[in-house]
C-alpha atoms as a PDB file:
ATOM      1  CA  UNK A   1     119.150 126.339  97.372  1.00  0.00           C
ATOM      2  CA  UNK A   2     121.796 128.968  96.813  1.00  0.00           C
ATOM      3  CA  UNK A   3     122.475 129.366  93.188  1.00  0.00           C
ATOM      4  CA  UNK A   4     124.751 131.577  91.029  1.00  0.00           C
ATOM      5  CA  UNK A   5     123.807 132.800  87.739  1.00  0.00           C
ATOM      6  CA  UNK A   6     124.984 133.242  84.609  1.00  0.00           C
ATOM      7  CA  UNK A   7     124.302 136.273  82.072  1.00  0.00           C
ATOM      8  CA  UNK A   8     121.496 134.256  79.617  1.00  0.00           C
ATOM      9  CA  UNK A   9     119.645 133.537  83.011  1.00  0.00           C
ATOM     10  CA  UNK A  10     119.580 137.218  83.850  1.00  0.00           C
ATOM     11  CA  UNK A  11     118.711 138.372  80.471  1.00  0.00           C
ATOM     12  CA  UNK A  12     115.982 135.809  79.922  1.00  0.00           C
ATOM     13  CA  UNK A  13     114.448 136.535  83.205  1.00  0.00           C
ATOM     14  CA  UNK A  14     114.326 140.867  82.657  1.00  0.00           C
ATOM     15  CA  UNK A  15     113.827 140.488  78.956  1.00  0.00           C
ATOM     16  CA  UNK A  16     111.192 137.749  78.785  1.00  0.00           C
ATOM     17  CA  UNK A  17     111.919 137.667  75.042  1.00  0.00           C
ATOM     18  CA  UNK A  18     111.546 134.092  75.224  1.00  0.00           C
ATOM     19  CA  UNK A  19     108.501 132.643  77.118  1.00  0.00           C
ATOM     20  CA  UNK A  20     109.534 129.157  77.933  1.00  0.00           C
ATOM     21  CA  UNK A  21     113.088 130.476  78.683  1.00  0.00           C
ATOM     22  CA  UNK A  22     111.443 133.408  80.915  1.00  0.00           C
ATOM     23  CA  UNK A  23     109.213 131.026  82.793  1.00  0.00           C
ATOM     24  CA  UNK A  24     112.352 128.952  83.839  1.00  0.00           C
ATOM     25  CA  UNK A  25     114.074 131.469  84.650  1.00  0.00           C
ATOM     26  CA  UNK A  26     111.657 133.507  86.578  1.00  0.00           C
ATOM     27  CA  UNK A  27     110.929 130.308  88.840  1.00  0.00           C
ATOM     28  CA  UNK A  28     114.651 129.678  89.352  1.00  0.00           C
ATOM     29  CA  UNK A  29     114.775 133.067  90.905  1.00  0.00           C
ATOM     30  CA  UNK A  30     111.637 132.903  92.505  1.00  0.00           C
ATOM     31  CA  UNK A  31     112.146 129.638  94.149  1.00  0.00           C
ATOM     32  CA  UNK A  32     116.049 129.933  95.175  1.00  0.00           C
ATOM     33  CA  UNK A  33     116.665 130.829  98.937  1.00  0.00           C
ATOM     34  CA  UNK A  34     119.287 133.371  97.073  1.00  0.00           C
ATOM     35  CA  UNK A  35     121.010 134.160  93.814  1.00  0.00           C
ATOM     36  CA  UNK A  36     123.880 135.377  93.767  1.00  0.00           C
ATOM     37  CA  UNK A  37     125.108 137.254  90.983  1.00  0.00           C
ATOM     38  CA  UNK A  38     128.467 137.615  89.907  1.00  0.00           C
ATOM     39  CA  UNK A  39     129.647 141.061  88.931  1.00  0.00           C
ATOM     40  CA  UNK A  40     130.868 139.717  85.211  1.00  0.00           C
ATOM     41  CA  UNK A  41     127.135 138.283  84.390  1.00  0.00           C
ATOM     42  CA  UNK A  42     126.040 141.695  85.410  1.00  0.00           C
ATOM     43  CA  UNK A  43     128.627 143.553  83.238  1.00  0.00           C
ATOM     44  CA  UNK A  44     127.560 141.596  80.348  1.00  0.00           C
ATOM     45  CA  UNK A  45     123.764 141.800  80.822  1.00  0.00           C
ATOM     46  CA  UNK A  46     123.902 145.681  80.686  1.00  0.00           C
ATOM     47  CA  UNK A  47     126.346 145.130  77.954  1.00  0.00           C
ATOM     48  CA  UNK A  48     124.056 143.124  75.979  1.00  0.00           C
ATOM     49  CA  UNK A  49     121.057 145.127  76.786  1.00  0.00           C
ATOM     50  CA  UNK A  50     122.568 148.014  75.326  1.00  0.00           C
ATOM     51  CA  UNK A  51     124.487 146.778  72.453  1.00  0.00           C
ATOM     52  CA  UNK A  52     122.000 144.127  71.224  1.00  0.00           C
ATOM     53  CA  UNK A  53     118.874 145.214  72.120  1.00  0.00           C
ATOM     54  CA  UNK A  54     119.662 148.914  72.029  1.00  0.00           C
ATOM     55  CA  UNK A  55     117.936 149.623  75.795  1.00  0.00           C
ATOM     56  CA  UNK A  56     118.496 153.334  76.747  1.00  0.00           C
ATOM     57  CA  UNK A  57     120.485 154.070  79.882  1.00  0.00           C
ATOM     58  CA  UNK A  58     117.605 155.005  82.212  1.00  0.00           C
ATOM     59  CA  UNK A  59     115.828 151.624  81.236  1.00  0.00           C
ATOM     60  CA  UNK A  60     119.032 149.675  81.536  1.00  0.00           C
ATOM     61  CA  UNK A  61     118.855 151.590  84.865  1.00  0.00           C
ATOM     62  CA  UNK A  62     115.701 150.643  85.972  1.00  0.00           C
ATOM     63  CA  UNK A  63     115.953 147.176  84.988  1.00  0.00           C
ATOM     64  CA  UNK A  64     119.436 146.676  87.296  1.00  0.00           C
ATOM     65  CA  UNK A  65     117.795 148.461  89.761  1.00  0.00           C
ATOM     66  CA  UNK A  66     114.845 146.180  90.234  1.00  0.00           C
ATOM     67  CA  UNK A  67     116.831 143.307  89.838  1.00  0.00           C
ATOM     68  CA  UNK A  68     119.275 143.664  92.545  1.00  0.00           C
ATOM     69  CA  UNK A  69     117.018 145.396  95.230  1.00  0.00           C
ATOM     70  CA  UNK A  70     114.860 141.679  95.272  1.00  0.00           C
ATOM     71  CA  UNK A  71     115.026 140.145  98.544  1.00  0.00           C
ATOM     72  CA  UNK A  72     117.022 136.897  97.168  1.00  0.00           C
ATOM     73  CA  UNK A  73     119.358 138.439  95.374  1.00  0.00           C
ATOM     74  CA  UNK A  74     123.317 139.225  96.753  1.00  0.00           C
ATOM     75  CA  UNK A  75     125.593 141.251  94.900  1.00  0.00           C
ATOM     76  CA  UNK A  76     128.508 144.326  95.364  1.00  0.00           C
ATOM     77  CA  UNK A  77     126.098 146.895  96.386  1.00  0.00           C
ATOM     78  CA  UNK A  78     128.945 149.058  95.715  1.00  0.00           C
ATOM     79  CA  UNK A  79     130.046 147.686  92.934  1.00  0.00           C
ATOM     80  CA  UNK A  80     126.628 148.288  91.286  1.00  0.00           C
ATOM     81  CA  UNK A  81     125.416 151.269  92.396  1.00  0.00           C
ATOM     82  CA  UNK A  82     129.406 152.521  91.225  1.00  0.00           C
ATOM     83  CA  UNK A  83     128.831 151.032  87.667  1.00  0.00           C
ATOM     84  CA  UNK A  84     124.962 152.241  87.489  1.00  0.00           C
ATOM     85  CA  UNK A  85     126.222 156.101  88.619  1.00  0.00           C
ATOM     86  CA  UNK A  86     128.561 155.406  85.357  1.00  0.00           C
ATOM     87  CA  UNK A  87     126.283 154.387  83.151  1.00  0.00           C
ATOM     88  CA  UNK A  88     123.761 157.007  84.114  1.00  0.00           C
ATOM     89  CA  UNK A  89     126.644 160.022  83.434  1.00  0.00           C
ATOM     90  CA  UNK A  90     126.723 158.808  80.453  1.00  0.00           C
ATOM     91  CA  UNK A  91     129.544 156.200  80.548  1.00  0.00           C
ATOM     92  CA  UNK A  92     129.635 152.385  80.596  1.00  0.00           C
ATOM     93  CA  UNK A  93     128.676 150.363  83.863  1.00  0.00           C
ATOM     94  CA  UNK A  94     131.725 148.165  83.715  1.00  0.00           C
ATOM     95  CA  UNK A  95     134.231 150.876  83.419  1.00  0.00           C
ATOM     96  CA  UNK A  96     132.464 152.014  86.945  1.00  0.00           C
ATOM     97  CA  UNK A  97     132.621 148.696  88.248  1.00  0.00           C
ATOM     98  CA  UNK A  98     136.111 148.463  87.354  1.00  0.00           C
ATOM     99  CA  UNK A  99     137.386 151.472  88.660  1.00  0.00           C
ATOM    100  CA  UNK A 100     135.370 150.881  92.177  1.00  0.00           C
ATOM    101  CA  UNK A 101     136.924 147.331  92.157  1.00  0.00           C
ATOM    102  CA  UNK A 102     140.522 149.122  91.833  1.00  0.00           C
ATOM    103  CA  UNK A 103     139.662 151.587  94.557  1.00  0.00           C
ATOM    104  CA  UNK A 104     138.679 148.702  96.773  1.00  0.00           C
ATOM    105  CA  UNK A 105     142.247 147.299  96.182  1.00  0.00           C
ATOM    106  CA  UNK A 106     144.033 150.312  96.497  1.00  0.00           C
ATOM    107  CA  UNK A 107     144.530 151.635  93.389  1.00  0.00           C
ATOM    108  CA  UNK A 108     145.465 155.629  92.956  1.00  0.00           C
ATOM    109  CA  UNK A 109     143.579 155.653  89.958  1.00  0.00           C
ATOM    110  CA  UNK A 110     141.971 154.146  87.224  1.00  0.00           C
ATOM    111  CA  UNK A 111     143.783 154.224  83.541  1.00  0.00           C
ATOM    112  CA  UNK A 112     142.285 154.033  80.122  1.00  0.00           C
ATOM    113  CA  UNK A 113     143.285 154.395  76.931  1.00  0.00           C
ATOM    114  CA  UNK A 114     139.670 155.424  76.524  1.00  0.00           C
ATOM    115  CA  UNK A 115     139.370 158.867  77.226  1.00  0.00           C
ATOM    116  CA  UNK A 116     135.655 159.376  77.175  1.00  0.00           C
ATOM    117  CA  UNK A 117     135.527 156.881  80.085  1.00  0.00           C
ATOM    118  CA  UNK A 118     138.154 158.828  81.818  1.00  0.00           C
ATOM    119  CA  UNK A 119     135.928 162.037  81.575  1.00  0.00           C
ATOM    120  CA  UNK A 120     132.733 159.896  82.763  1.00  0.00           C
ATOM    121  CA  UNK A 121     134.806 158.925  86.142  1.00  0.00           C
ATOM    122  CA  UNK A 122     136.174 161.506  86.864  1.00  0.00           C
ATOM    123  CA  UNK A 123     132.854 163.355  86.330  1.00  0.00           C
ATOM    124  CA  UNK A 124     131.284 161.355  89.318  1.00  0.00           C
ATOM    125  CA  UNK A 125     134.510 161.672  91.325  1.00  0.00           C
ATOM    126  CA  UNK A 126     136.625 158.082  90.558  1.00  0.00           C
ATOM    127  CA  UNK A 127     140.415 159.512  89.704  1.00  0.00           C
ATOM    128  CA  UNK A 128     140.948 158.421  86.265  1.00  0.00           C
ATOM    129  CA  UNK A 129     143.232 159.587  83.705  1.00  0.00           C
ATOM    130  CA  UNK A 130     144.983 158.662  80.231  1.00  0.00           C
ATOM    131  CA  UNK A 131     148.264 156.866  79.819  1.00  0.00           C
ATOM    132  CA  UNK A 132     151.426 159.282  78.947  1.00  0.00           C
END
């Protein structure tokens, strides 16, 4: 079976803060001929893991990392390793996965109101710049 998941799947499974919830989820992954993972769930999970459960970025890292370089799972390569080069400068993953997603469409560059994830892009070479 080919199954997407959703962000409490994800969490459960790395987090395994919840044993019954853990063991489900672990065999759902385990068992599925692949999982495909949406970019959004993954946005939120490294949201959540570093809002809520105040994960630093080289764990959050890690975790991602192992996650997406299982055999079953399929994801935006690109997309990831953009948002996870982010993160790791010291920005926010989705920001990265944002911007990527903008260059894949065409966009000259990515704008923010938040200048700090400006500096972070532009810092691993994504154009990015403030509103006028």
């Amino acid at each position: 079976m080919r199954i997407a998941v959703d962000t409490n799947i994800l969490l459960r499974f790395l987090l395994a803060d919840d044993p019954v919830q853990h063991r489900i989820a672990s065999r759902l992954l385990e068992e599925a001929e692949a999982v495909i993972v949406p970019m959004v769930a993954l946005c939120e999970t490294v949201w959540v893991l570093s809002r809520t459960y105040r994960l630093s970025r080289s764990e959050i890292g890690e975790m991602i990392r192992a996650l997406v370089e299982a055999e079953t799972i399929e994801c935006d390569m690109e997309l990831v390793q953009t948002g996870l080069a982010t993160l790791e400068a010291g920005g926010d993953f989705a920001d990265g996965v944002i911007a990527r997603q903008g260059q894949f469409k065409r966009a000259d560059t990515f704008v923010s109101f938040d200048q700090k994830a400006v500096r972070q892009l532009n810092r691993i070479g994504i154009e990015a710049r403030t509103p006028a």
